[in-house]
Protein backbone atom coordinates (compact mmCIF):
# COMPACT_ATOMS: atom_id res chain seq x y z
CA UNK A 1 16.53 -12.61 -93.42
CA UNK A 2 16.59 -16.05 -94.02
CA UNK A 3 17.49 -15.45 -98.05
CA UNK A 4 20.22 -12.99 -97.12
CA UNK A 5 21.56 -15.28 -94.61
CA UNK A 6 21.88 -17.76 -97.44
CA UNK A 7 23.47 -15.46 -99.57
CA UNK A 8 25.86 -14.36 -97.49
CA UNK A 9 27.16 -17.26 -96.85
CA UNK A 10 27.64 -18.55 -100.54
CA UNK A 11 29.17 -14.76 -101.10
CA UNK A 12 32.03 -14.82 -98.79
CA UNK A 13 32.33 -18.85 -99.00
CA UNK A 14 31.84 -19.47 -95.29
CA UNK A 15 29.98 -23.01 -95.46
CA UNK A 16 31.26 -25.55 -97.78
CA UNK A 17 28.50 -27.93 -98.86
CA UNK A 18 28.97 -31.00 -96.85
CA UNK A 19 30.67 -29.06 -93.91
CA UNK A 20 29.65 -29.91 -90.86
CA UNK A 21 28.83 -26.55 -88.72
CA UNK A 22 29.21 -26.35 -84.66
CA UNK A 23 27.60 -23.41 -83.35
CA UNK A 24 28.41 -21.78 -80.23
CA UNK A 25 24.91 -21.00 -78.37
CA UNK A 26 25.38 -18.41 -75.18
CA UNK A 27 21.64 -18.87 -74.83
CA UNK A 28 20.98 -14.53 -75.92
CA UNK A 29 19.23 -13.61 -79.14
CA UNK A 30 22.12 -13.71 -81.46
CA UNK A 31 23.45 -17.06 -81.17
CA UNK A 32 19.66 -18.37 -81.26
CA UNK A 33 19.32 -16.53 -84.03
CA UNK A 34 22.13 -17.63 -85.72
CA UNK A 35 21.12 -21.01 -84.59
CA UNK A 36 17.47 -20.83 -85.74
CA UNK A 37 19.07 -19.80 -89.34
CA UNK A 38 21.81 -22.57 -89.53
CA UNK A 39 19.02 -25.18 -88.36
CA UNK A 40 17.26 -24.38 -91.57
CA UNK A 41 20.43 -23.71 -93.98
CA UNK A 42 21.95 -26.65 -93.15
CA UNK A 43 19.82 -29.46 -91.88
CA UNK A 44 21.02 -32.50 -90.23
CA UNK A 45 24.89 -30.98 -90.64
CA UNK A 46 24.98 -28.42 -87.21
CA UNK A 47 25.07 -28.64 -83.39
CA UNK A 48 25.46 -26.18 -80.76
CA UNK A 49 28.01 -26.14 -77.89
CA UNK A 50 26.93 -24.31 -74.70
CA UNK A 51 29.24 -23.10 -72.28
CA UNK A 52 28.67 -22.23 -68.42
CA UNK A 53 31.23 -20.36 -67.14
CA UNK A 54 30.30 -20.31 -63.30
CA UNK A 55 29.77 -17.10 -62.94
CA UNK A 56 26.09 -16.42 -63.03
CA UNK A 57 24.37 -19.04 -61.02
CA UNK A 58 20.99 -19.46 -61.98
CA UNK A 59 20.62 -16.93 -64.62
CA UNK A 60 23.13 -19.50 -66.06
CA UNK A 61 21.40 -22.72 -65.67
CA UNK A 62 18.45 -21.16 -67.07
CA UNK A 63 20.61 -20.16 -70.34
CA UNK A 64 21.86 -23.95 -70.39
CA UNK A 65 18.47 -25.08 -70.31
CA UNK A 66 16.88 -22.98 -72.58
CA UNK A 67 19.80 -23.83 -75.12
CA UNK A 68 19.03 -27.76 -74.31
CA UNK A 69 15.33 -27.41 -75.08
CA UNK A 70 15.60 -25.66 -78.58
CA UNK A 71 17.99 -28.59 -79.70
CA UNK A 72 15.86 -31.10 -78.13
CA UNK A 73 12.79 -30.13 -79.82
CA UNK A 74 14.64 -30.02 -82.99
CA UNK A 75 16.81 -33.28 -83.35
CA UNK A 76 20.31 -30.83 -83.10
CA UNK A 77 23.23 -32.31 -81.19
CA UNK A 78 23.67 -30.10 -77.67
CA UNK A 79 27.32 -30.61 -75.90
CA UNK A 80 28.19 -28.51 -72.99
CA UNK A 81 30.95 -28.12 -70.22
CA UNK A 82 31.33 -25.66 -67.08
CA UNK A 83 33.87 -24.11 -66.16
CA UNK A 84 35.33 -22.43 -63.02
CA UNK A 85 36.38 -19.37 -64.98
CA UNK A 86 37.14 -17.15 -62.18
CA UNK A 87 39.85 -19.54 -60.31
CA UNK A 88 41.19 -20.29 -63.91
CA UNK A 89 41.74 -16.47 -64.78
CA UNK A 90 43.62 -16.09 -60.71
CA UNK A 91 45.66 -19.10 -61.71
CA UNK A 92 46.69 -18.02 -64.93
CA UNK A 93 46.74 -14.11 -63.91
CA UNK A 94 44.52 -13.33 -66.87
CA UNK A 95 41.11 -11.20 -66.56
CA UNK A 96 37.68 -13.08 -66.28
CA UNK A 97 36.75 -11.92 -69.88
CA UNK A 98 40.23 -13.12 -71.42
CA UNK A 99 40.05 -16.31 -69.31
CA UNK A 100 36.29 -17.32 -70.54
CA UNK A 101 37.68 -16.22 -73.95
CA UNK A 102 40.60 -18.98 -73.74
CA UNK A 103 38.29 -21.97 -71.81
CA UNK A 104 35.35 -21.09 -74.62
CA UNK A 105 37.52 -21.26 -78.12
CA UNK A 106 40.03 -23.68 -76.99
CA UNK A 107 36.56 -26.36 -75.98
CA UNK A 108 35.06 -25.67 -79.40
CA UNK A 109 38.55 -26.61 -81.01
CA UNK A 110 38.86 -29.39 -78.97
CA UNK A 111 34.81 -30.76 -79.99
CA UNK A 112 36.16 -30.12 -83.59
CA UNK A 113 38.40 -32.55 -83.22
CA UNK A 114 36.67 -35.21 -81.49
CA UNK A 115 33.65 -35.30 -83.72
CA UNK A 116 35.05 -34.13 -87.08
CA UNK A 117 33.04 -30.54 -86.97
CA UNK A 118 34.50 -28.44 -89.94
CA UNK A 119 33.44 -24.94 -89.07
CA UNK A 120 32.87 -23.30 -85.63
CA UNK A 121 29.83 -20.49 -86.06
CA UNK A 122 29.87 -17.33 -83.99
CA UNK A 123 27.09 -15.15 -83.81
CA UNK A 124 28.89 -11.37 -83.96
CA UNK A 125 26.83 -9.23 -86.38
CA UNK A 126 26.87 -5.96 -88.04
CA UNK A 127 26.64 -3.90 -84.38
CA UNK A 128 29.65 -5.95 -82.62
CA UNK A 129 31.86 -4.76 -85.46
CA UNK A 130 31.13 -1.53 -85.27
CA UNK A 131 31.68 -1.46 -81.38
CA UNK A 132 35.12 -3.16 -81.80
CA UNK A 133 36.26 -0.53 -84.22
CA UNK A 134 35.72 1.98 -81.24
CA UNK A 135 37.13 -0.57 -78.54
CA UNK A 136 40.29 -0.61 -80.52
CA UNK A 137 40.46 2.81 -81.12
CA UNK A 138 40.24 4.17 -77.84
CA UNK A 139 42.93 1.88 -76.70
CA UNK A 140 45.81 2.52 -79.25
CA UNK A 141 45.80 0.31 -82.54
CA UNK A 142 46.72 0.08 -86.35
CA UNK A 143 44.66 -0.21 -88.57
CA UNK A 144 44.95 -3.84 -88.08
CA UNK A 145 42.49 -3.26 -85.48
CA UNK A 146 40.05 -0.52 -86.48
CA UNK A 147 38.52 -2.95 -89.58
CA UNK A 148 36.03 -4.42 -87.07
CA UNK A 149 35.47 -8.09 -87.12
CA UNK A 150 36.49 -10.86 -89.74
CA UNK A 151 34.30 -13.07 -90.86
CA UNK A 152 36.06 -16.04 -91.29
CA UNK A 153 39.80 -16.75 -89.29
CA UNK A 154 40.88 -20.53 -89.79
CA UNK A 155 37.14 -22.67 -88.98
CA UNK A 156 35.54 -20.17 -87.14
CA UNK A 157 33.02 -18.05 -89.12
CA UNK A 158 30.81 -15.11 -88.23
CA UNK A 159 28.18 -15.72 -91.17
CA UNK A 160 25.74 -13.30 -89.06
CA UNK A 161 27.74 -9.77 -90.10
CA UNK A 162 25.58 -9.04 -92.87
CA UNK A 163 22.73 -8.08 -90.59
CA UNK A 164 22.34 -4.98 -87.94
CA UNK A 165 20.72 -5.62 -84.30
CA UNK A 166 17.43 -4.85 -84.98
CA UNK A 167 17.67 -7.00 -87.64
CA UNK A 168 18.34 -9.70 -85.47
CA UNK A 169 15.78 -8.56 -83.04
CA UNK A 170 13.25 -8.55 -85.42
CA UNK A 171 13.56 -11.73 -86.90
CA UNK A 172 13.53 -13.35 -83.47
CA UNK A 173 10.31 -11.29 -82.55
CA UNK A 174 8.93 -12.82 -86.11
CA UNK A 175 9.88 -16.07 -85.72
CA UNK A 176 9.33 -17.30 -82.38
CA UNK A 177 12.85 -17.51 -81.43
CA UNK A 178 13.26 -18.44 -77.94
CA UNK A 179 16.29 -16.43 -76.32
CA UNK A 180 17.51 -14.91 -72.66
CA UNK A 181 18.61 -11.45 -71.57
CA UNK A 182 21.97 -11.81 -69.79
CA UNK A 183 21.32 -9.20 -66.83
CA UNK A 184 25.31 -7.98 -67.56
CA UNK A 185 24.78 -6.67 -71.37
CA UNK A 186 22.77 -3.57 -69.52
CA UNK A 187 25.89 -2.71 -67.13
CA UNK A 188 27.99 0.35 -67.94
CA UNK A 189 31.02 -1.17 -65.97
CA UNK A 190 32.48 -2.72 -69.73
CA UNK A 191 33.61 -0.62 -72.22
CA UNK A 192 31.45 -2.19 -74.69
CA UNK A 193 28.22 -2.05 -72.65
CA UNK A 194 28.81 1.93 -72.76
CA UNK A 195 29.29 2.34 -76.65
CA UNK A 196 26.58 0.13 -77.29
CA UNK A 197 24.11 1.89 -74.94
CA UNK A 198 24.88 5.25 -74.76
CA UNK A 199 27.90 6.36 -77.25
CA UNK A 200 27.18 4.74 -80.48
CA UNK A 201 22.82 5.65 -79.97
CA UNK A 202 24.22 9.67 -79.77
CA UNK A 203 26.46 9.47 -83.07
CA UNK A 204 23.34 7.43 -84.83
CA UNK A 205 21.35 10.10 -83.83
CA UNK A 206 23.12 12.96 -84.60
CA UNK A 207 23.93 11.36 -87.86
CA UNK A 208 20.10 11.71 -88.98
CA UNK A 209 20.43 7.60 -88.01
CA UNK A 210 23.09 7.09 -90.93
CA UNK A 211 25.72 6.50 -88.54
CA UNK A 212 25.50 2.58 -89.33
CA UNK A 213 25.08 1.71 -92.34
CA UNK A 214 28.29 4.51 -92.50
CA UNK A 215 30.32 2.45 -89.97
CA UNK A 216 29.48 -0.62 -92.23
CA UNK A 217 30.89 1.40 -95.58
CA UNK A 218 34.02 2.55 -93.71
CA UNK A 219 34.33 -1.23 -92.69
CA UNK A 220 34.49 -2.69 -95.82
CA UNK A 221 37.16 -0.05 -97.32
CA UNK A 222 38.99 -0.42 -93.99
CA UNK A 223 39.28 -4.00 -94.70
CA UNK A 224 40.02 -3.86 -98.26
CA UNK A 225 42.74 -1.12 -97.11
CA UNK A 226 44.62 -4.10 -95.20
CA UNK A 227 43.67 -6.81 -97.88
CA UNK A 228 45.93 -4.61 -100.21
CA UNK A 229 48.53 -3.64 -97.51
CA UNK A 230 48.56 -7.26 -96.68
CA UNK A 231 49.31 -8.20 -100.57
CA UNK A 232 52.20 -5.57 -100.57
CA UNK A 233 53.87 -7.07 -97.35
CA UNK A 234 53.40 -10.66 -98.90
CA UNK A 235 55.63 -9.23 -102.05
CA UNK A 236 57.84 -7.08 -100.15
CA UNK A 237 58.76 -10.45 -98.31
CA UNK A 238 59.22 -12.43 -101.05
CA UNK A 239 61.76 -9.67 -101.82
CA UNK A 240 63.36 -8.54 -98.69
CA UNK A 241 64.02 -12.29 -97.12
CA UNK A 242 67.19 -13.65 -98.51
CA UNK A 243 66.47 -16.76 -96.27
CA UNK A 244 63.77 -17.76 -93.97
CA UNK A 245 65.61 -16.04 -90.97
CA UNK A 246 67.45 -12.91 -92.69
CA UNK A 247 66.24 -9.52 -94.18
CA UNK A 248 68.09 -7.33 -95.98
CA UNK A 249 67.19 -4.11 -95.05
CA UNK A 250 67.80 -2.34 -98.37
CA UNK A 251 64.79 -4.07 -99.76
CA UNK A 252 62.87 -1.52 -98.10
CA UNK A 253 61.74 2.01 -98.98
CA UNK A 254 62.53 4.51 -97.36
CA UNK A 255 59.88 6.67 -97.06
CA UNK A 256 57.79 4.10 -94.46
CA UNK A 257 60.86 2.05 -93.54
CA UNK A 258 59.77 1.47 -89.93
CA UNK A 259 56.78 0.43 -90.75
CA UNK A 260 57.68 -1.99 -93.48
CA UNK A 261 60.14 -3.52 -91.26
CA UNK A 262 57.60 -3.55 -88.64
CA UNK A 263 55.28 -5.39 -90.62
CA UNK A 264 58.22 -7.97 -91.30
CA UNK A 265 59.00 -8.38 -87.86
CA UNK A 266 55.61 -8.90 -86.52
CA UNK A 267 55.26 -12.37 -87.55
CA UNK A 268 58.02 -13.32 -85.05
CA UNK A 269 56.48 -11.15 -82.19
CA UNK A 270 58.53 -8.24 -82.01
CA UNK A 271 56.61 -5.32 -80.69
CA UNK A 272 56.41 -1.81 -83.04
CA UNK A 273 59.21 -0.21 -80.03
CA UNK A 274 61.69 -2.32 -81.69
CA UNK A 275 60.86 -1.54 -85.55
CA UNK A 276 61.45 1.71 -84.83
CA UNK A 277 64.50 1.61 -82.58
CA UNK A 278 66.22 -0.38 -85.74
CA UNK A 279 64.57 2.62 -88.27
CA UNK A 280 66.35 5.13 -85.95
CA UNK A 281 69.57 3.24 -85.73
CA UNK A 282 69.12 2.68 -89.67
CA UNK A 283 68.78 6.53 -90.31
CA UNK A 284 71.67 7.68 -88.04
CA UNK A 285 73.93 5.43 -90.35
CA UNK A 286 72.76 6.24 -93.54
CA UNK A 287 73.45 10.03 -92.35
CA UNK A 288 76.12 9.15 -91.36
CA UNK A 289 76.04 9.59 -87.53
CA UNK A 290 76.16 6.18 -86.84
CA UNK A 291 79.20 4.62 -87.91
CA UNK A 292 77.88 0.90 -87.72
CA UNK A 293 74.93 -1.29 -87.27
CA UNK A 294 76.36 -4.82 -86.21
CA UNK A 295 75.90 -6.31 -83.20
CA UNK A 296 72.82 -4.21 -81.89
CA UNK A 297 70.60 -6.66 -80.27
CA UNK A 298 66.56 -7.14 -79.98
CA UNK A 299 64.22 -9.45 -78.54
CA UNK A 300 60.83 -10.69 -78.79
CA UNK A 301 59.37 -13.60 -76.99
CA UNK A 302 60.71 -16.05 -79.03
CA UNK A 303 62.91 -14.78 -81.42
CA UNK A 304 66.33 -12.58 -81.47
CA UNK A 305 67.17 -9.45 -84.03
CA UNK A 306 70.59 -9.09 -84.68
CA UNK A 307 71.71 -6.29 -86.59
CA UNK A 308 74.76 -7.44 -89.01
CA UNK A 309 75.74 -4.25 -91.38
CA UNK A 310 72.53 -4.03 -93.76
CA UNK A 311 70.70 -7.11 -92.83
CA UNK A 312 68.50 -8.55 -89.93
CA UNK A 313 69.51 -11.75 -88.72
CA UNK A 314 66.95 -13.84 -86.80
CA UNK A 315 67.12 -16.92 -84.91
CA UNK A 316 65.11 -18.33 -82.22
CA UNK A 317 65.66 -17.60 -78.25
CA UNK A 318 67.17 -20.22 -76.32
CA UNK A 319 65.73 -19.57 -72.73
CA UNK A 320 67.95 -21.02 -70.18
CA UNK A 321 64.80 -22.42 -67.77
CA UNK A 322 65.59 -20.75 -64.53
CA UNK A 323 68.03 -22.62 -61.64
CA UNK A 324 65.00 -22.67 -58.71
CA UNK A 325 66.84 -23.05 -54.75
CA UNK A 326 66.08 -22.88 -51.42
CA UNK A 327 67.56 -20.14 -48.97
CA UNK A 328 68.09 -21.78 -45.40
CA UNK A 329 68.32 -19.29 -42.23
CA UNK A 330 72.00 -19.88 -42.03
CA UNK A 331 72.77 -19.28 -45.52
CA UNK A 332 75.57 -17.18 -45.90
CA UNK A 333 73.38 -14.51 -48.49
CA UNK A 334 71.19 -14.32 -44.93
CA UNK A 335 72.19 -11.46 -42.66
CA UNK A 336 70.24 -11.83 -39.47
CA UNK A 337 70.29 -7.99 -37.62
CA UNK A 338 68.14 -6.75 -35.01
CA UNK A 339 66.43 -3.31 -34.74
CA UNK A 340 69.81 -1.31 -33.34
CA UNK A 341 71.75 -2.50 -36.35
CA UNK A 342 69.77 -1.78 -39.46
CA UNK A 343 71.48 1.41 -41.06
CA UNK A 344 69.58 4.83 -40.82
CA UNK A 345 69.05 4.50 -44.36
CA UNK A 346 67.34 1.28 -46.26
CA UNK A 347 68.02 2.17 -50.02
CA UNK A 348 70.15 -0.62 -51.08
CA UNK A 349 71.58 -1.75 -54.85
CA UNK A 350 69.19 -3.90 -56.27
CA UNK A 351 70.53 -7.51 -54.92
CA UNK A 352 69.84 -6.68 -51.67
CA UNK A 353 66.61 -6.39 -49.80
CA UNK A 354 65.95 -5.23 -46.10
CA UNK A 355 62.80 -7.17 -44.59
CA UNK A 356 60.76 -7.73 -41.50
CA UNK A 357 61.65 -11.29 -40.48
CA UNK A 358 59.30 -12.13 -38.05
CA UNK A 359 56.40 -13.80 -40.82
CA UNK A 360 59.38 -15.46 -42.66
CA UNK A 361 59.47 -19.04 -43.06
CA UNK A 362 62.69 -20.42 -44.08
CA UNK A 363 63.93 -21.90 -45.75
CA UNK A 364 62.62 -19.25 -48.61
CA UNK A 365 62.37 -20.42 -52.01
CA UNK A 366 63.77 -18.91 -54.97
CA UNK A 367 62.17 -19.34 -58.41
CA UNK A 368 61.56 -17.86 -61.70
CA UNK A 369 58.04 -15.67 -61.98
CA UNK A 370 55.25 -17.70 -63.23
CA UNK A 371 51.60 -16.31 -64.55
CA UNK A 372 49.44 -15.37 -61.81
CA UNK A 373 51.87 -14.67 -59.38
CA UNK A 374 51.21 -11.45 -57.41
CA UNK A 375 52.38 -9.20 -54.12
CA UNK A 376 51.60 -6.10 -53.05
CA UNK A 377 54.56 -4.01 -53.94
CA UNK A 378 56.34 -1.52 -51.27
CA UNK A 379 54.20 1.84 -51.05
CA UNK A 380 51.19 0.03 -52.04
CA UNK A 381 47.92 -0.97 -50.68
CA UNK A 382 46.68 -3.82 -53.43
CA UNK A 383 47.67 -6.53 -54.86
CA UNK A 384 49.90 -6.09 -58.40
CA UNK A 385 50.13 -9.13 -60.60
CA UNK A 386 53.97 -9.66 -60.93
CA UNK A 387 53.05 -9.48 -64.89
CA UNK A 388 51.44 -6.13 -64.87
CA UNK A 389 54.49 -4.96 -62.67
CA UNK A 390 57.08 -5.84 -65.25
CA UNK A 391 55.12 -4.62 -68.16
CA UNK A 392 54.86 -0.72 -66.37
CA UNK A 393 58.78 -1.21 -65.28
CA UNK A 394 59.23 -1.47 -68.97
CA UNK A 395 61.25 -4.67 -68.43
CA UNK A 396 62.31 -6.04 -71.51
CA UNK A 397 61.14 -9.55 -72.86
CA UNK A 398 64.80 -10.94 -72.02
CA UNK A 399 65.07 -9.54 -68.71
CA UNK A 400 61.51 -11.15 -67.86
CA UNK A 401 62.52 -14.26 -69.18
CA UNK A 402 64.95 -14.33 -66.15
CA UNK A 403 63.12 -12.39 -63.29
CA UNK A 404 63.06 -14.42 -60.08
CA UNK A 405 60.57 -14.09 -57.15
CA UNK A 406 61.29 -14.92 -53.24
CA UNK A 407 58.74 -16.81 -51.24
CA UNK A 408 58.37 -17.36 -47.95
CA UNK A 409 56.04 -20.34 -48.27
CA UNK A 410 53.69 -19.26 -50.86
CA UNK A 411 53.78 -15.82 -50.77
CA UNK A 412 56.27 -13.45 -52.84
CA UNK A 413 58.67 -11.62 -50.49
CA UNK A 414 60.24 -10.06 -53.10
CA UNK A 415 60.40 -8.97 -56.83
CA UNK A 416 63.86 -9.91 -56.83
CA UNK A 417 65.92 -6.62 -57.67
CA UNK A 418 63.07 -4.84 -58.05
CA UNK A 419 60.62 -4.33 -55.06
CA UNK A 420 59.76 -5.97 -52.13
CA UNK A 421 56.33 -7.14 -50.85
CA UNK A 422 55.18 -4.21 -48.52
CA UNK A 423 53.54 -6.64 -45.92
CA UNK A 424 57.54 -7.87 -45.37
CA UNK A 425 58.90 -3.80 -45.36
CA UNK A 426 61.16 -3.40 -42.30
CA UNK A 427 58.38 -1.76 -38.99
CA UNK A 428 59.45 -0.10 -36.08
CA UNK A 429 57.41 -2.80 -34.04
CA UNK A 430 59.35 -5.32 -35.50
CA UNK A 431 61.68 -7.88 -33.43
CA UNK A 432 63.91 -9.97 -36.01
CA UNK A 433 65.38 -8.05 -39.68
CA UNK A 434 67.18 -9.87 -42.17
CA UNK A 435 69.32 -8.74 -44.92
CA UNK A 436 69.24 -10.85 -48.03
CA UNK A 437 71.57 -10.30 -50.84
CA UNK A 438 71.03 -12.37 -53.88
């Protein structure tokens, strides 16, 4: 194991000699694994990095510990932090998985940089891969996403994909290597947690146990699929650009003209909806059903698509930041009624909102959405981020950019021009109604 470790590494060119390695140690078998292998590859040139993300108590502290011990006894530098994950991922409106995600890299980046660590060492083998292939499948991907996991992206490197689970499990077993169970790699509430326990074990065995060592083949022409697709787009660039901000559209072929263009527009963040909104537009003309391309519009986060003839022009979005006021009671956009004068019916255009005034607490404040923000929108009984509410609505990026939000206080009233918070929704039992019209 040991040998093939080596070798991989010198293979794929993951450890320079001289580079100075920082592993990232959860405290399981596979990152003390990979740090039992790195301790011997490269001596006196490693340390590990620990992170407690708050969330386990003292199944947690006994990972930290155990991690402390093992570099202790063998002379490796140990940093760790802790994090509350949880209230980071509520004020950022992000899951608890993305959030630790975020806090864990962004750390390990940041200890690069302090003490001059050239590579960051993750311990994903053979087995993650596999299961990311299927994660990525089931939820809608190109192949982008269904050639498992990289082993290198800037300084972090995965130098333990060579070698299977029970590889790994075995070696520890052989070697003495000290490791913890984290009680939450046996639920079946994640996704992953069910491939790896029950869905992946049926296809191995009704595979005559070849299914692995298959997913590994199909992995490695998957990848070398996108290496070459990858070299294409790199030349079709070169040839489509005519400056760093304009394509010219009959650089393309087309037989796969949406997704060439796709793949040119991806860079700046456009999303595959608009690739193939332009294809459509583009095919229309050339059959002559459209009678001109200029001036058709897109957006991404950062970045504007003009269409001008037979060229994209980009440029970068100016977003005007957005003009945050206060709403006294006796501002003239505030219609105080009481229960006799609200009409019969309550649908309204989308500036104006109905609501139950008796919670209010003026004067309201007006602002742009922010992450994390959430209400509980009119018909429902939970809590919606205001993020995951836009995305379902379809909103376009541009129209985002400028959504407001009502408070009363700190809570959301209103979605302006969209929907109101259903705690505020005009009741029978109520005393005072306003009518806002923004």
């Amino acid at each position: 194991m040991l040998e093939r470790f080596r070798q991989y590494i010198d293979r794929r060119q993951l450890i320079a000699p001289g580079d100075r390695v920082l592993a990232g140690v959860s405290g399981g078998i596979d990152s003390m694994t990979l740090l039992d292998l790195l301790r011997q590859s490269c001596p006196g040139r490693i340390a590990a990095a620990h992170v407690h993300f708050g969330l386990r108590g003292a199944e947690a502290d006994g990972d930290r510990q155990l991690v402390e011990a093992y570099c202790e006894e063998h002379a490796i530098p140990f940093h760790t932090v802790r994090f509350d994950t949880e209230a980071e991922a509520k004020a950022r409106g992000e899951s608890i998985q993305m959030a630790a995600r975020r806090l864990r890299y962004d750390w390990f980046e940041t200890l690069c940089e302090h003490h001059d660590y050239d590579r960051i060492a993750i311990a994903h083998h053979a087995d993650d891969s596999a299961e990311t292939f299927f994660i990525n499948l089931l939820r809608g991907t190109g192949l982008r996403g269904l050639t498992g996991i990289a082993d290198r992206r800037g300084r972090i490197i995965r130098p333990l994909l060579f070698a299977r689970r029970d590889e790994v499990t075995a070696y520890a077993a052989a070697h003495g290597v000290p490791y913890r169970e984290d009680s939450t790699n046996a639920t079946l509430k994640y996704l992953r947690n069910r491939l790896r326990h029950d869905i992946l074990p049926r296809l191995d065995s009704a595979s005559n146990n070849r299914f692995a060592r298959t997913m590994e083949e199909n992995l490695v022409r998957l990848q070398a699929t996108q290496q070459f697709i990858d070299l294409q787009i790199a030349r079709l660039r070169d040839r489509a650009f005519a400056g760093p901000e304009e394509i010219d559209l009959d650089a393309l072929d087309e037989t796969c003209f949406g997704f060439e263009l796709y793949e040119l527009l991806r860079p700046f963040g456009f999303a595959p909806e608009a690739a193939e909104e332009i294809a459509a537009l583009w095919q229309r003309a050339e059959e002559g059903i459209e009678t001109t391309l200029s001036g058709k519009r897109f957006e991404a986060e950062k970045w504007t698509a003009r269409l001008d003839r037979r060229r994209i022009l980009l440029a970068p979005r100016v977003v005007e930041p957005f003009r945050e006021e206060w709403i006294e009671a006796d501002d003239p956009r505030v219609e105080w009624l009481s229960l006799e004068e609200l009409p019969e019916s309550l649908a309204t255009p989308p500036e104006t909102a109905y609501l139950t005034a008796d919670a209010l607490k003026f004067p309201l404040r007006l602002r742009g959405w922010q992450e994390g923000d959430w209400f509980i929108p009119l018909g429902m009984a939970g809590q919606k981020k205001v993020s995951d509410f836009l995305i379902d609505a379809k909103v376009p990026v541009a129209e985002k950019a400028r959504q407001g939000v009502l408070l009363s206080g700190e809570t959301i009233v209103w979605l302006a021009g969209r929907r109101i918070d259903d705690r505020y929704k005009v009741r029978q039992d109520g005393h005072r109604f306003v009518r806002i019209t923004l």
